[in-house]
Protein backbone atom coordinates (compact mmCIF):
# COMPACT_ATOMS: atom_id res chain seq x y z
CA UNK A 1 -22.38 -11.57 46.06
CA UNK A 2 -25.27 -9.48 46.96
CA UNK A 3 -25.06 -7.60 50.04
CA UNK A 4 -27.21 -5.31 52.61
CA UNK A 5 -27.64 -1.63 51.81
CA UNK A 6 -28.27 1.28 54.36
CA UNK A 7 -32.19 0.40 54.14
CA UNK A 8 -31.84 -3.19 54.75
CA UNK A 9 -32.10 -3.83 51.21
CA UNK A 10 -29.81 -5.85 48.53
CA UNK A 11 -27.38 -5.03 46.74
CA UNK A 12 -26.04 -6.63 44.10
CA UNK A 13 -22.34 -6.43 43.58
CA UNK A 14 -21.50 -5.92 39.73
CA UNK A 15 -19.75 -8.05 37.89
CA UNK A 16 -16.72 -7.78 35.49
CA UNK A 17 -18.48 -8.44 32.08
CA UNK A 18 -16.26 -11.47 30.34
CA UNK A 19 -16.39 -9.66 26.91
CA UNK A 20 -16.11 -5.82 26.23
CA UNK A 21 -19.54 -4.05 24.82
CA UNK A 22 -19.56 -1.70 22.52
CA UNK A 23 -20.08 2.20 23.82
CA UNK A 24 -20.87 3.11 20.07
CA UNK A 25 -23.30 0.69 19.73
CA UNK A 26 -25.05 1.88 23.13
CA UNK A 27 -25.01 5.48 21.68
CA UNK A 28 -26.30 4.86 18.55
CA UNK A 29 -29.74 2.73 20.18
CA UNK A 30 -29.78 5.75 22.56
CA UNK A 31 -29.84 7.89 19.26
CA UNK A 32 -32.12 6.07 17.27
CA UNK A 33 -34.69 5.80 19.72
CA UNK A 34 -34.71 9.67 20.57
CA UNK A 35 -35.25 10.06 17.04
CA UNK A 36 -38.32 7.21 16.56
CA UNK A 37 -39.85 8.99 19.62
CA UNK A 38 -39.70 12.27 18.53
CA UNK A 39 -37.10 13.17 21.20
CA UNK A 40 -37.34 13.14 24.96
CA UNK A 41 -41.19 13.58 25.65
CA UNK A 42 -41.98 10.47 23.61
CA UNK A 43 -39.91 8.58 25.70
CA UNK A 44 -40.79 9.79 28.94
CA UNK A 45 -44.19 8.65 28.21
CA UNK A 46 -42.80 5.20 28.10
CA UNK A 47 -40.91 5.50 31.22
CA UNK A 48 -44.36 6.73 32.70
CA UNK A 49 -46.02 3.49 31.67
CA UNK A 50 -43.33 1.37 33.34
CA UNK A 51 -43.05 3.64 36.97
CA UNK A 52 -47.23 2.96 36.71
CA UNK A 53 -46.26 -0.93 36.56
CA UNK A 54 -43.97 -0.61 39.05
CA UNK A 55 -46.49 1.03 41.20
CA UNK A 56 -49.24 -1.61 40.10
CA UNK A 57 -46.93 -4.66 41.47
CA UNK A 58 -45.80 -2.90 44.64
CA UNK A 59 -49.10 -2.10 45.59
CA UNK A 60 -50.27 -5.93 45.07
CA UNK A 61 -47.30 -7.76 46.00
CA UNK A 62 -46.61 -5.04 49.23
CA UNK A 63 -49.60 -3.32 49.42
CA UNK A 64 -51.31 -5.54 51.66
CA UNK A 65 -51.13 -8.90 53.59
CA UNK A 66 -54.02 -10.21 52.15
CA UNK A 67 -53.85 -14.03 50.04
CA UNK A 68 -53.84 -12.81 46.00
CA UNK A 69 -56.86 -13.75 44.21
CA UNK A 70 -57.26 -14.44 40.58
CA UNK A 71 -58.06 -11.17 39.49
CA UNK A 72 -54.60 -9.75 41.17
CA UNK A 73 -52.49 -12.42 39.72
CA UNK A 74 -54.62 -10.95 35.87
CA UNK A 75 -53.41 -7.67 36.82
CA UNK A 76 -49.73 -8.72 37.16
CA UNK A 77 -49.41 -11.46 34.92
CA UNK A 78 -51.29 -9.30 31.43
CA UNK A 79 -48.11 -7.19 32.18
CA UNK A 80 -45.51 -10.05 31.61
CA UNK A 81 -45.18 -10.61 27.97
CA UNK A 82 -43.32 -13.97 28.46
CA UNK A 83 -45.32 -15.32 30.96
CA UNK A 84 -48.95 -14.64 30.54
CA UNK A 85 -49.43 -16.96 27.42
CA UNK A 86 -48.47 -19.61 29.65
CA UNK A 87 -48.56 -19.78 34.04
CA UNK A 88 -52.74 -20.30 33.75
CA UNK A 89 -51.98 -24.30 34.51
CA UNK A 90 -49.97 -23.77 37.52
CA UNK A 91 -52.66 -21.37 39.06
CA UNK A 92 -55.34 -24.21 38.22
CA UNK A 93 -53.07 -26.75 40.19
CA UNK A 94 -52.02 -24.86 43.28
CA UNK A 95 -54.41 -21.81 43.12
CA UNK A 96 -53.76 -17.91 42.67
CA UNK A 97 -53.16 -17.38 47.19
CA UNK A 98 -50.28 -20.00 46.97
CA UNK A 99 -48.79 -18.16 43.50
CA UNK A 100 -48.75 -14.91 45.55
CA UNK A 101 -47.41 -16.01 48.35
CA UNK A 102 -44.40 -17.49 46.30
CA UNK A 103 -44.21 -14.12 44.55
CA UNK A 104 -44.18 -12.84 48.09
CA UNK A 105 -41.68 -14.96 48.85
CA UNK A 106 -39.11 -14.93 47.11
CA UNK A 107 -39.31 -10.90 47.23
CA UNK A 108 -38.78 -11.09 51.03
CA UNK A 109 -38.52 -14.44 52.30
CA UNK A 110 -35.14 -15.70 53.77
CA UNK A 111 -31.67 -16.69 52.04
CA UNK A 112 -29.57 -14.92 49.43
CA UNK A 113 -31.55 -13.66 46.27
CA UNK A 114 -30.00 -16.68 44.34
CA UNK A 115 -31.61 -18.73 47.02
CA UNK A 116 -34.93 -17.32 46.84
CA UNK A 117 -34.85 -17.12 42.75
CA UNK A 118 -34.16 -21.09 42.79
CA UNK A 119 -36.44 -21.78 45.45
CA UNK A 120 -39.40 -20.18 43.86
CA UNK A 121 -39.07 -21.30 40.45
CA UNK A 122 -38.37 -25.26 42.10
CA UNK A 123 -42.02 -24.34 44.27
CA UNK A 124 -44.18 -24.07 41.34
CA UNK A 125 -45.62 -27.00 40.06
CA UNK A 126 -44.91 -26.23 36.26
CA UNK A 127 -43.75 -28.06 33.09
CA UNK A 128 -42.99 -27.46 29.25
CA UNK A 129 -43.39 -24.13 28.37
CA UNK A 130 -45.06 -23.25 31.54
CA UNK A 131 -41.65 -24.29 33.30
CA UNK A 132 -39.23 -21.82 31.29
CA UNK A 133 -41.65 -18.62 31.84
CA UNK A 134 -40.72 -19.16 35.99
CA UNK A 135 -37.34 -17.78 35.76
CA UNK A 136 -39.26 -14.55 33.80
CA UNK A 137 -41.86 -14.20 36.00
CA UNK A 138 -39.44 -14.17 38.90
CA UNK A 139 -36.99 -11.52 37.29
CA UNK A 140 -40.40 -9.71 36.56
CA UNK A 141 -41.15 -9.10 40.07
CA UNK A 142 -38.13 -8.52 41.77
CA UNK A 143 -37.57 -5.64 38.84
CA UNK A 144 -40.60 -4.29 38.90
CA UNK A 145 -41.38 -4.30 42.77
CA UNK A 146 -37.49 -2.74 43.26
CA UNK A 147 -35.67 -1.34 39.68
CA UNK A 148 -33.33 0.50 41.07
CA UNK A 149 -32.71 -2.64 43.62
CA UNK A 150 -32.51 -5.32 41.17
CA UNK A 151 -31.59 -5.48 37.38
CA UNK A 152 -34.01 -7.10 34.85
CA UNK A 153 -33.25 -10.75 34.70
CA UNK A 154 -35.41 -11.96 31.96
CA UNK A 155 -34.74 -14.13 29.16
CA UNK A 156 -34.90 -11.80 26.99
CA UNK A 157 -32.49 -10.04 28.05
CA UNK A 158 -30.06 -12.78 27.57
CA UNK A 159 -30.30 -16.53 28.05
CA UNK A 160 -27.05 -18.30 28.00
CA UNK A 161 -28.83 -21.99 27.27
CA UNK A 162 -29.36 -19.90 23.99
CA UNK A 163 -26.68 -18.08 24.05
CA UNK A 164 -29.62 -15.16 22.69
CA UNK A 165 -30.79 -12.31 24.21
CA UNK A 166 -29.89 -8.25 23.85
CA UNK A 167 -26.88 -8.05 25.42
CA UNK A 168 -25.63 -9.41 22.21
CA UNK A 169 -26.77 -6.25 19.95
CA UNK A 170 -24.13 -4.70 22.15
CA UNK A 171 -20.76 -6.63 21.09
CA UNK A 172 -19.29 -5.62 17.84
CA UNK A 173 -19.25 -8.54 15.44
CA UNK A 174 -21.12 -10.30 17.90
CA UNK A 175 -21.95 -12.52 14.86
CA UNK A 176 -18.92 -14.08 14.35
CA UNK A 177 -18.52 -15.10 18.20
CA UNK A 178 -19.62 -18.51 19.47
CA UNK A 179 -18.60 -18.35 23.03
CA UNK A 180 -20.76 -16.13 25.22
CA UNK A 181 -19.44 -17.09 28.42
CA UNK A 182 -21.79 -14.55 30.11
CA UNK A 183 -23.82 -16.75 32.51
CA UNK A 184 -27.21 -15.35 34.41
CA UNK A 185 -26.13 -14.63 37.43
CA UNK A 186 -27.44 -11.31 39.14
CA UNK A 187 -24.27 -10.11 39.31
CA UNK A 188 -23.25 -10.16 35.69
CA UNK A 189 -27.11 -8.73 35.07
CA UNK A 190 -25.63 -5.97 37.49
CA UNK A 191 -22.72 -5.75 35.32
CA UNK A 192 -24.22 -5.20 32.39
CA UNK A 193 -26.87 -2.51 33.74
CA UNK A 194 -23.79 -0.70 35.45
CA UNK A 195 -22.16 -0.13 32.00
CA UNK A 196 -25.41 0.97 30.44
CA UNK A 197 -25.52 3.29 33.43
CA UNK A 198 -21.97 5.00 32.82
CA UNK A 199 -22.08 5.01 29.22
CA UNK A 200 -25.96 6.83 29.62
CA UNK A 201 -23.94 9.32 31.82
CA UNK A 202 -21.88 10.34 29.40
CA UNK A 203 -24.76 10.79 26.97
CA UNK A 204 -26.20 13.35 29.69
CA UNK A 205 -28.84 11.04 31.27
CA UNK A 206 -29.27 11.22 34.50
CA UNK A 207 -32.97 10.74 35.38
CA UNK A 208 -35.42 7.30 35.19
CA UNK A 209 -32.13 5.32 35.00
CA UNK A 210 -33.54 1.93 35.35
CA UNK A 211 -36.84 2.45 32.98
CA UNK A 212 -34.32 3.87 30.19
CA UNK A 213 -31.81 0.76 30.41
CA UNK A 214 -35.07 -1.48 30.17
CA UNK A 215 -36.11 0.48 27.55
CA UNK A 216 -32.50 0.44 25.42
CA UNK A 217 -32.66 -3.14 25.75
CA UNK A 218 -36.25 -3.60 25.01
CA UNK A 219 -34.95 -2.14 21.75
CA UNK A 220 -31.96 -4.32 20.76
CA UNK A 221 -33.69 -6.99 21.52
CA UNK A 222 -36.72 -5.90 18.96
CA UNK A 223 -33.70 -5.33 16.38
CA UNK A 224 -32.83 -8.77 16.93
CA UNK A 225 -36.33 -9.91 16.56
CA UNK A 226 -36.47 -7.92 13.10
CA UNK A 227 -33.19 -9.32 12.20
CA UNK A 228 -34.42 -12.98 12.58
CA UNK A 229 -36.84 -12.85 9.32
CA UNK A 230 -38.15 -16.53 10.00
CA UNK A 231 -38.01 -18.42 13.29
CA UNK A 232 -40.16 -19.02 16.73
CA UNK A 233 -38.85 -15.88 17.85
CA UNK A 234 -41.19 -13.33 15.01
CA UNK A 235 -44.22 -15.99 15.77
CA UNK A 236 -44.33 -14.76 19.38
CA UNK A 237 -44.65 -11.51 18.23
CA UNK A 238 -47.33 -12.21 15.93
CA UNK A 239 -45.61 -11.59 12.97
CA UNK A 240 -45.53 -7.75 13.70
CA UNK A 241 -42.66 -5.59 12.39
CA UNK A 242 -43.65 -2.01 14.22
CA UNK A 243 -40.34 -2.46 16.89
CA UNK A 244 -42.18 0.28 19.32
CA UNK A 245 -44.95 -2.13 19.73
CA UNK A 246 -42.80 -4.90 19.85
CA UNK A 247 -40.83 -3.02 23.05
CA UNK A 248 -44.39 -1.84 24.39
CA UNK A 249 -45.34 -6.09 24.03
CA UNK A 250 -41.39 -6.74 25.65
CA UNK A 251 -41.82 -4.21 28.73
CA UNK A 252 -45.66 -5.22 29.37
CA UNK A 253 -46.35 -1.80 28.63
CA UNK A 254 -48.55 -2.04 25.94
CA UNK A 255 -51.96 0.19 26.32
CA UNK A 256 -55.05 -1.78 27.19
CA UNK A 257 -56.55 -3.43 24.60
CA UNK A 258 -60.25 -2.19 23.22
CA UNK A 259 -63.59 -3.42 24.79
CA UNK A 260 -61.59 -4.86 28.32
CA UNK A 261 -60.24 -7.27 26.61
CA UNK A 262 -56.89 -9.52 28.34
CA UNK A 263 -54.01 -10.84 27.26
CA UNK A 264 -53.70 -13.22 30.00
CA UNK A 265 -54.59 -16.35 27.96
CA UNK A 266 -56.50 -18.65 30.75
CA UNK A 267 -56.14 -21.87 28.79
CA UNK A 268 -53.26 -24.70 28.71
CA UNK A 269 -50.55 -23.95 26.36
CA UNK A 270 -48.59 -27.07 25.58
């Protein structure tokens, strides 16, 4: 259960994880991606573009008191990979204020975090495809508002209905297995980001904690990507096989794309 830190702030309690991860397997992505980035610097680069997104949604989302307007919800939303090929109906129906305001929220409104995460996504008039981004948008802004407060949530990350996500890429003959009996509760999110922590420890890294366990699993989940040669998964990707793109694309923290172009498709995706 989460509870209240010194600050007034959650906390979220790990969880025991119900199957053991693989240390080596941590290591070796660790390894790997020192090497594609040409060590350290490389990757603190990355870690730079995700502290400027955190600062981007803190200053929208906390920055002021003021109702959101389109343009703020473009700013967020073009940095939510999952989510900004398909919300643009729900801000047609109940308008970009009332979408910030449920952003707002469920960041600080009342009730336990499980509370608020159900409550917003049960707010927001959306359906089909626009209906399973909600849970990603919501796990987008509570990470990115608070990393080191709350873990990254996303679907991505691993979605039990699917039983798919990265947190597979870290069990050995995760294969074979056909029981993932993970659920998505914070806590077990917690879980896992605690033993990324420890094992990261012993590796020597201390600093940018939370941007470099988003960024290890923003990597197994691009070598699961690669590893599924046909499916719905590549086509979201656009059939592109560079996997530090395809992180950039995961983390919304690609670079901005020539002649001010978006990537926030304004348009009904059904």
């Amino acid at each position: 259960m989460p509870s209240e830190q010194a600050d007034g702030g959650e906390q979220i309690v790990p969880a025991v994880l119900p199957i053991n991860l693989d240390r080596g397997l941590l290591n070796r992505s660790f390894y790997d991606l020192e090497q594609a980035f040409e060590g350290q610097t490389g990757l603190d680069e990355l870690v730079s573009n995700l502290a400027e997104k955190t600062e981007c949604f803190g200053q929208i989302l906390l920055g002021s008191d003021r109702p959101l307007t389109e343009a703020d919800l473009g700013t967020l939303i073009e940095r939510m990979f999952t989510v900004r090929r398909k919300i643009w109906p729900v801000i047609q129906e109940i308008g970009p204020a009332a979408l910030g305001e449920a952003m707002r929220t469920l960041l600080n409104g009342h009730g336990s975090l499980v509370q608020r995460m159900v409550r917003f996504e049960e707010s927001l008039p959306a359906q089909g495809k626009a209906q399973r981004c909600l849970r990603d948008m919501g796990a987008e802004i509570l990470h990115f508002v608070h990393p080191e407060r709350y873990p990254l949530m996303t679907r991505w990350v691993w979605d039990q209905q699917t039983t798919s996500g990265a947190i597979r890429e870290f069990i050995k003959g995760g294969d074979y297995l056909t029981d993932f009996p993970f659920g998505e509760s914070p806590e077990m999110f917690e879980g896992l980001r605690q033993w990324m922590r420890e094992g990261l420890a012993e590796l020597g890294v201390y600093r940018d904690l939370a941007y470099m366990i988003d960024i290890i699993l923003a990597y197994q989940y691009s070598q699961y990507v690669r590893a599924m040669a046909e499916g719905f998964l590549r086509s979201d990707f656009g059939g592109q096989t560079d996997f530090m793109e395809q992180m950039r694309k995961i983390l919304g923290a690609e670079v901005q794309r020539r002649m001010g172009g978006s990537r926030f498709r304004k348009e009904p995706v059904h």
